[in-house]
Protein backbone atom coordinates (compact mmCIF):
# COMPACT_ATOMS: atom_id res chain seq x y z
CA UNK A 1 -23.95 -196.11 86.57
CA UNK A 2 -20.32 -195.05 87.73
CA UNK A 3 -20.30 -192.38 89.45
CA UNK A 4 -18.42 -189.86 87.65
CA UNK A 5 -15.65 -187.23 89.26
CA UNK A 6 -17.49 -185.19 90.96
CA UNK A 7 -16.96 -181.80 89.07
CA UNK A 8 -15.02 -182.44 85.81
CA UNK A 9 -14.99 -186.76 84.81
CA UNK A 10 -11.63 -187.36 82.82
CA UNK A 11 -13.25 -189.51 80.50
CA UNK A 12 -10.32 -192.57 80.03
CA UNK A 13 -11.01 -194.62 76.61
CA UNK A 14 -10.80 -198.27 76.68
CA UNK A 15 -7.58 -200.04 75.51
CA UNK A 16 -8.62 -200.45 72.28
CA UNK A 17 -10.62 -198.00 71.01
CA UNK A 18 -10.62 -194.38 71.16
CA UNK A 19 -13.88 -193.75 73.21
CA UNK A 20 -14.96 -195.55 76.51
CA UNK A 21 -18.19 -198.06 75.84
CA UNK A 22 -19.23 -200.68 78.50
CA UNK A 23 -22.21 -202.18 79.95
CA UNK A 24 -23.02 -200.62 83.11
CA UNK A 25 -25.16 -202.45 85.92
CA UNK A 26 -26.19 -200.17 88.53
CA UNK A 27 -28.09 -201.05 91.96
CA UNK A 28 -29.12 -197.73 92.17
CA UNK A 29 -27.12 -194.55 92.77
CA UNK A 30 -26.66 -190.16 92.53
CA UNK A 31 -24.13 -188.77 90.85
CA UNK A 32 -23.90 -185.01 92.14
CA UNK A 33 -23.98 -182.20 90.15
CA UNK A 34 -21.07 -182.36 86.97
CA UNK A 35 -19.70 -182.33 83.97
CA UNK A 36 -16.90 -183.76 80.87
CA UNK A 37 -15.36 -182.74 77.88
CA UNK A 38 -16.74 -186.04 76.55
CA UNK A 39 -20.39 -186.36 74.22
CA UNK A 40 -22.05 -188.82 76.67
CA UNK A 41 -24.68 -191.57 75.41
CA UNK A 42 -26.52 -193.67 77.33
CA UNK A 43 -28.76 -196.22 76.07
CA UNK A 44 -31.08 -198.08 78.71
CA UNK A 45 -31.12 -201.59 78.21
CA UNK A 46 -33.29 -202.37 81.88
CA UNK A 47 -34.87 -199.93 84.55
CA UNK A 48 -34.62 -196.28 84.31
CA UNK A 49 -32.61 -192.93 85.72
CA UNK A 50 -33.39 -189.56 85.87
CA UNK A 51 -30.77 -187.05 84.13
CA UNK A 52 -31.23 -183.34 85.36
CA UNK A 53 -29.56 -180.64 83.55
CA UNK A 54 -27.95 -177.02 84.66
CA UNK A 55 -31.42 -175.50 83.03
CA UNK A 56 -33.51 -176.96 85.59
CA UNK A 57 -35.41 -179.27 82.96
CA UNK A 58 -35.22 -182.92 83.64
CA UNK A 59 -35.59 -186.23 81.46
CA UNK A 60 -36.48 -189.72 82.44
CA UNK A 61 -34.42 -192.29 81.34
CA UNK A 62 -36.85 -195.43 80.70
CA UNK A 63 -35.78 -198.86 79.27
CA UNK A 64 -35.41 -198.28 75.38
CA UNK A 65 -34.11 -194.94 75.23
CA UNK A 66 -31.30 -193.43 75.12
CA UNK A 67 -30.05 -189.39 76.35
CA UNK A 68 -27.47 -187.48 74.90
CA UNK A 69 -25.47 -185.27 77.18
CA UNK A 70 -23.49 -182.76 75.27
CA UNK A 71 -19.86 -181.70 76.72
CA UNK A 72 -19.52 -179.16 79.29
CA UNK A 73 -22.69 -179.94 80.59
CA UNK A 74 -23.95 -179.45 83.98
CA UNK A 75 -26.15 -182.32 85.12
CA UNK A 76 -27.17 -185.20 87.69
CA UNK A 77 -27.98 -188.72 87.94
CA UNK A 78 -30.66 -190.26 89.82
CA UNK A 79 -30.20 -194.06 88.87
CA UNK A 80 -32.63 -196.76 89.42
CA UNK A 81 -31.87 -200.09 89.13
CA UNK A 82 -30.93 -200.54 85.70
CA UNK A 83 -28.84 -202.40 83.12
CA UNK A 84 -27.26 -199.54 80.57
CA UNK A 85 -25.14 -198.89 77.96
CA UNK A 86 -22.67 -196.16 78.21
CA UNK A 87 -20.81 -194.44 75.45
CA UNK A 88 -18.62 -191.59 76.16
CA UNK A 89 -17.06 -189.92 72.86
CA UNK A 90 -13.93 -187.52 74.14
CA UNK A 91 -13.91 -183.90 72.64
CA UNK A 92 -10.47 -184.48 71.25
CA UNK A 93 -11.86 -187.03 69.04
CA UNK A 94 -14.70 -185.46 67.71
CA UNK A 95 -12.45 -182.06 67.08
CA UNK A 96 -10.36 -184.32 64.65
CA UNK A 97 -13.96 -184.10 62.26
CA UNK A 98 -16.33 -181.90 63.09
CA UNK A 99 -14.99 -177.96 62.52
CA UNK A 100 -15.66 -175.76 65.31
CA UNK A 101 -16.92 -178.37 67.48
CA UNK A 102 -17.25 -176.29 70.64
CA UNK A 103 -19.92 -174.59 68.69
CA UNK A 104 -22.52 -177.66 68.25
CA UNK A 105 -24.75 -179.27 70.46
CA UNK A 106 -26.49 -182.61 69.79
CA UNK A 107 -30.78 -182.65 70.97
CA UNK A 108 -32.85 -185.87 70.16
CA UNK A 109 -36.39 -186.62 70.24
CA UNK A 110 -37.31 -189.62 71.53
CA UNK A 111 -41.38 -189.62 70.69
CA UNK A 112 -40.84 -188.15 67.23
CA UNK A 113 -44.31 -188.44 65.22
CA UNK A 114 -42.58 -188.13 61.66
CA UNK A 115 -42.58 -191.78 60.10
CA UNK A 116 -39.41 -190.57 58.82
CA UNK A 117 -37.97 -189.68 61.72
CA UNK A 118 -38.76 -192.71 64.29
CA UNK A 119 -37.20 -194.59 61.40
CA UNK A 120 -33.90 -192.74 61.87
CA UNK A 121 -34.71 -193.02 65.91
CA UNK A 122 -34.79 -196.80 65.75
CA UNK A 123 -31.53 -196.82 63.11
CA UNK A 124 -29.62 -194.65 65.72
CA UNK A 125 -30.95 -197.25 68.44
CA UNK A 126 -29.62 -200.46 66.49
CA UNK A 127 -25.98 -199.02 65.75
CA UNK A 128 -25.49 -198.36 69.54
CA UNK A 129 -26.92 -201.97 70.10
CA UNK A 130 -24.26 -203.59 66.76
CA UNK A 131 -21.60 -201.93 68.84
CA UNK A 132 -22.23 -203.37 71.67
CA UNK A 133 -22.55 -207.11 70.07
CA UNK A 134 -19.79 -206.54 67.84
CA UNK A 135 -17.44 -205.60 71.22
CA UNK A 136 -19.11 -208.08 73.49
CA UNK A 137 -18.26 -210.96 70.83
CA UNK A 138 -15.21 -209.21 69.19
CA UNK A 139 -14.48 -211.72 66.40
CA UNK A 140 -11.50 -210.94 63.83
CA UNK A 141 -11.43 -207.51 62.34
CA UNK A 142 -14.02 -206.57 65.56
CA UNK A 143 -12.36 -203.26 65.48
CA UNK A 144 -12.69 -202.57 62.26
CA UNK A 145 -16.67 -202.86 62.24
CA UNK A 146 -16.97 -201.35 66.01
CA UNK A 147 -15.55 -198.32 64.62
CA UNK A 148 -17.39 -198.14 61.22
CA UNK A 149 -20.32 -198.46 63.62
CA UNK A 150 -19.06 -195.48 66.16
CA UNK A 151 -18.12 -193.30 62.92
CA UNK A 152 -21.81 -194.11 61.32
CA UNK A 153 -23.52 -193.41 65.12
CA UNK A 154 -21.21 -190.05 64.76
CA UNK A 155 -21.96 -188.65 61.37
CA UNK A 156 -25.92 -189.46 61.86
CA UNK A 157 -25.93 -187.38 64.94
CA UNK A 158 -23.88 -184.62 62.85
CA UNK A 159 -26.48 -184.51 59.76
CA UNK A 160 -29.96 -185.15 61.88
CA UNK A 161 -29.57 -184.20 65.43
CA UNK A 162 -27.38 -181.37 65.62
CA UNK A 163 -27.60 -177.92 65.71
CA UNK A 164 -25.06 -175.17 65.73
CA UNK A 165 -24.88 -171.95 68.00
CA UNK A 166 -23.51 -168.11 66.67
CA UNK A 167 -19.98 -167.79 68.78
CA UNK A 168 -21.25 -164.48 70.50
CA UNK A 169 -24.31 -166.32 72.06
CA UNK A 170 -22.00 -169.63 72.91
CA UNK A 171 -19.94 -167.00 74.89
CA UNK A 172 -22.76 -164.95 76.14
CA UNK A 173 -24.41 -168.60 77.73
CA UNK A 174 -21.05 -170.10 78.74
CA UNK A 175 -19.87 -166.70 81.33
CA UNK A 176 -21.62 -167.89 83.94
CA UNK A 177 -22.12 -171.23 83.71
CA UNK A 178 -18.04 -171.57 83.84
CA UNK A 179 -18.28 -169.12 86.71
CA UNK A 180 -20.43 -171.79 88.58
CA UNK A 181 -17.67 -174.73 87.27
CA UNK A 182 -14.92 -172.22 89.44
CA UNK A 183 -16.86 -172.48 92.46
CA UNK A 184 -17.70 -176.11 92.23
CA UNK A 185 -14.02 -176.76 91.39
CA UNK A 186 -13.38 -174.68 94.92
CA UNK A 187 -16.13 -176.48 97.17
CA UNK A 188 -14.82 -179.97 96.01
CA UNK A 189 -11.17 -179.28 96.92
CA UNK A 190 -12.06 -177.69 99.78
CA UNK A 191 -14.89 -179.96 101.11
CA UNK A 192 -12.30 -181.90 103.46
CA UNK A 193 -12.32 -178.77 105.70
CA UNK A 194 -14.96 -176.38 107.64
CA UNK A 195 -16.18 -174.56 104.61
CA UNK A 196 -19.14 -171.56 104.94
CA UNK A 197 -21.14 -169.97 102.97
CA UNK A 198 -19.81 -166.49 103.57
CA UNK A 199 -15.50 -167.90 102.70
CA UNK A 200 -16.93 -169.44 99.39
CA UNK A 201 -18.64 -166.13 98.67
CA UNK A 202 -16.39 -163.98 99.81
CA UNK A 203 -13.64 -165.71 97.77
CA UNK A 204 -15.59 -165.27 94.42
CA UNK A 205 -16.64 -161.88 95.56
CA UNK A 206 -20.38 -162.52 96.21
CA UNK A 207 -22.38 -161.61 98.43
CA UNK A 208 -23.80 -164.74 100.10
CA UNK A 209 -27.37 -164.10 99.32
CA UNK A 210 -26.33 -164.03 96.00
CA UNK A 211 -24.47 -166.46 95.59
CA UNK A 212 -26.83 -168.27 97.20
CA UNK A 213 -29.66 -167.27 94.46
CA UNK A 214 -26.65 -167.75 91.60
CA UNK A 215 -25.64 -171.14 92.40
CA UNK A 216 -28.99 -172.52 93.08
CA UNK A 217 -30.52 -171.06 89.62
CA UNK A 218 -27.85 -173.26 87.57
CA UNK A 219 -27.17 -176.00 89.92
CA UNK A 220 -30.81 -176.51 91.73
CA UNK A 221 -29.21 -176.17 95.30
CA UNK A 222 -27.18 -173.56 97.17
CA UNK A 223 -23.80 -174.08 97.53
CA UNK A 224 -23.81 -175.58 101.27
CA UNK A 225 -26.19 -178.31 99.83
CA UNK A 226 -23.96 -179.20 97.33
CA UNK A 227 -21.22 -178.88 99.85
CA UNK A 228 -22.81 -182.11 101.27
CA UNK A 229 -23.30 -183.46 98.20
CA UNK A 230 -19.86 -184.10 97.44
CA UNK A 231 -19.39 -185.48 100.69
CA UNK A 232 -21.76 -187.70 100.29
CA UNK A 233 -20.19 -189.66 97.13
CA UNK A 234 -16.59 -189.13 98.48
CA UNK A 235 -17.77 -191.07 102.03
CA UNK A 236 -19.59 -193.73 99.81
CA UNK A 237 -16.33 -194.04 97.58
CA UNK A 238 -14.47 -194.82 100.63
CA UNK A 239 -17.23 -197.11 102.28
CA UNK A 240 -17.02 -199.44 99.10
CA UNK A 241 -12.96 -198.68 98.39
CA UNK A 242 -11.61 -198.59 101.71
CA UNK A 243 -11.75 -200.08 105.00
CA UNK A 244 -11.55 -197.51 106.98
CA UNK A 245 -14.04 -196.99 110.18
CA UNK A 246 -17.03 -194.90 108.90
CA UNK A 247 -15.82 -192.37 111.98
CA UNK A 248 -12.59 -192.01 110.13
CA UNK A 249 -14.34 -191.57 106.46
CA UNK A 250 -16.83 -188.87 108.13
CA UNK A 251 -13.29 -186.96 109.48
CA UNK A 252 -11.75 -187.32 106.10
CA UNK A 253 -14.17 -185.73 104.32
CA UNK A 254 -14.84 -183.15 107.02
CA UNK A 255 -17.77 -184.37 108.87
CA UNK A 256 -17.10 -183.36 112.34
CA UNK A 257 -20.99 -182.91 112.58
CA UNK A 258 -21.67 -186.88 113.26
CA UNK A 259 -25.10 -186.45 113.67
CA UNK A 260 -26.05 -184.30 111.01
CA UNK A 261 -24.26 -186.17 108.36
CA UNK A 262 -25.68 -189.47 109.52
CA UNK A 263 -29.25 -187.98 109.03
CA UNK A 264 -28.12 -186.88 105.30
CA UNK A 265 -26.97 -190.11 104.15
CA UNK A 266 -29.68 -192.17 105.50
CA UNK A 267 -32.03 -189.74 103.97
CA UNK A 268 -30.04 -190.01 100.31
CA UNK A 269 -29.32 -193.65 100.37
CA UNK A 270 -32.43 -194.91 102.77
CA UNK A 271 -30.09 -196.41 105.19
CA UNK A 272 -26.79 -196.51 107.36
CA UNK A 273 -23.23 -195.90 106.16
CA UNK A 274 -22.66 -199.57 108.18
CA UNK A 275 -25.21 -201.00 106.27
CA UNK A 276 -25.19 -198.93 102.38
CA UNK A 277 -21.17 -200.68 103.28
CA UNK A 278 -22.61 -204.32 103.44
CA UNK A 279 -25.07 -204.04 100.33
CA UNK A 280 -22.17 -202.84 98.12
CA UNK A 281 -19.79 -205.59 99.08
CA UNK A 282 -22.26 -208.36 98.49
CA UNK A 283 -23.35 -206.38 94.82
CA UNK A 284 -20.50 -207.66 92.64
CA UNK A 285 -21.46 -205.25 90.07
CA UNK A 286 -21.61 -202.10 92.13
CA UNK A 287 -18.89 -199.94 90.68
CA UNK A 288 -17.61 -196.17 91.80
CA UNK A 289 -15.07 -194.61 90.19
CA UNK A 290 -14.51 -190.89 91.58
């Protein structure tokens, strides 16, 4: 998978379409706790990931199924190695035709029992593998059936896998879940610096205990861990982007702790920063995009 901005992605569309679709071949990678404006699909063509959402509950991502991550949603990526497709449908978009948007959220089953409905299942599963044909070929008029295909995969979702939430309880659920978006927001911009605990709490007006508690109950780690967690992609952006000495990255990221952030990365990525460096410059398809 890319890895996404760390808290908010800004979703870009490809040239000629109004959505962003590609085949994404990933060695293996986490994505830290975030979130889009954009409807994200992914369909796994090869291996498997593991998606885990702001509510704590988890789902596993094996070849032949595909997840459905509404927008605004907080969640992370533990990727596998795995061949996927990714489609990423921008809020704007689906604004233009679906009234009140904000409003619905999109849940499907992947081990239906209805006859009925694993029929629909395997429908929904061939129009996201069309698309991906029609693109990959793109023979004259290519747009015109890639987006009769994207509108079809759209309005199915709308009639059979979507369901719509009263405003007061959207608003209720949202409070602090956007409270927990402000403080990520903080901790990424200020993650370049010596950052505590007690500043980040004291600058939302928490106690840190609380916060502490808070954070972790959406998120599924306290706001130090996730501290390190954006470290952590921004060094291996810069270990695959930049040559820069992996002192240097550790600095710029503010890792004056050598020591300690050495034994975090080699206990996310199961190796050195020298060597995680080596393995993505010999993986042509290893892609980052923070």
């Amino acid at each position: 998978m890319e890895t996404p901005g760390i808290h908010h992605e800004i979703v870009i569309s490809n040239f000629d379409v109004d959505v962003r679709f590609y085949l994404s071949v990933d060695p293996g990678s986490y994505v830290p706790p975030h979130w889009h404006n954009s409807l994200e699909m992914v369909y796994m063509i090869e291996g498997n990931m593991v998606i885990q959402y702001e509510d704590g509950n988890k789902q596993n991502l094996p070849a032949g199924e595909f997840s459905i991550v509404n927008s605004h949603t907080i969640h992370s990526i533990t990727a596998f190695p795995n061949k996927a497709l990714l489609l990423q449908i921008p809020a704007s978009f689906l604004e233009k035709y679906i009234p009140a948007y904000d409003l619905i959220e999109f849940h499907v089953n992947m081990h239906p029992d209805n006859p009925a409905e694993i029929t629909r299942l395997e429908r929904l599963k061939k129009i996201f593998m069309d698309m991906y044909i029609i693109y990959d070929i793109r023979p004259d008029g290519y747009l015109l059936r890639f987006n009769s295909l994207l509108y079809d995969l759209i309005y199915t979702l709308v009639h059979s896998y979507s369901s719509r939430l009263i405003e007061s309880e959207a608003a209720r659920r949202n409070k602090p879940i956007n409270q927990v978006k402000e403080i990520m927001r903080y901790i990424e911009n200020n993650h370049n610096r010596k950052l505590t605990a007690t500043e980040i709490a004291r600058e939302f007006g928490y106690n840190p205990d609380y916060l502490a508690c808070f954070f972790k109950k959406h998120i599924g780690m306290t706001p130090v861990n996730y501290l390190y967690e954006i470290r952590l992609a921004k060094i291996m952006h810069d270990l695959y982007k930049t040559d820069l000495p992996i002192h240097d990255i550790f600095e710029k990221h503010g890792c004056t702790n050598y020591k300690h952030i050495m034994k975090l990365f080699k206990k996310r990525y199961g190796c050195t920063p020298r060597a995680k460096r080596l393995e993505m410059q010999e993986t042509p398809a290893y892609s980052l995009d923070i």
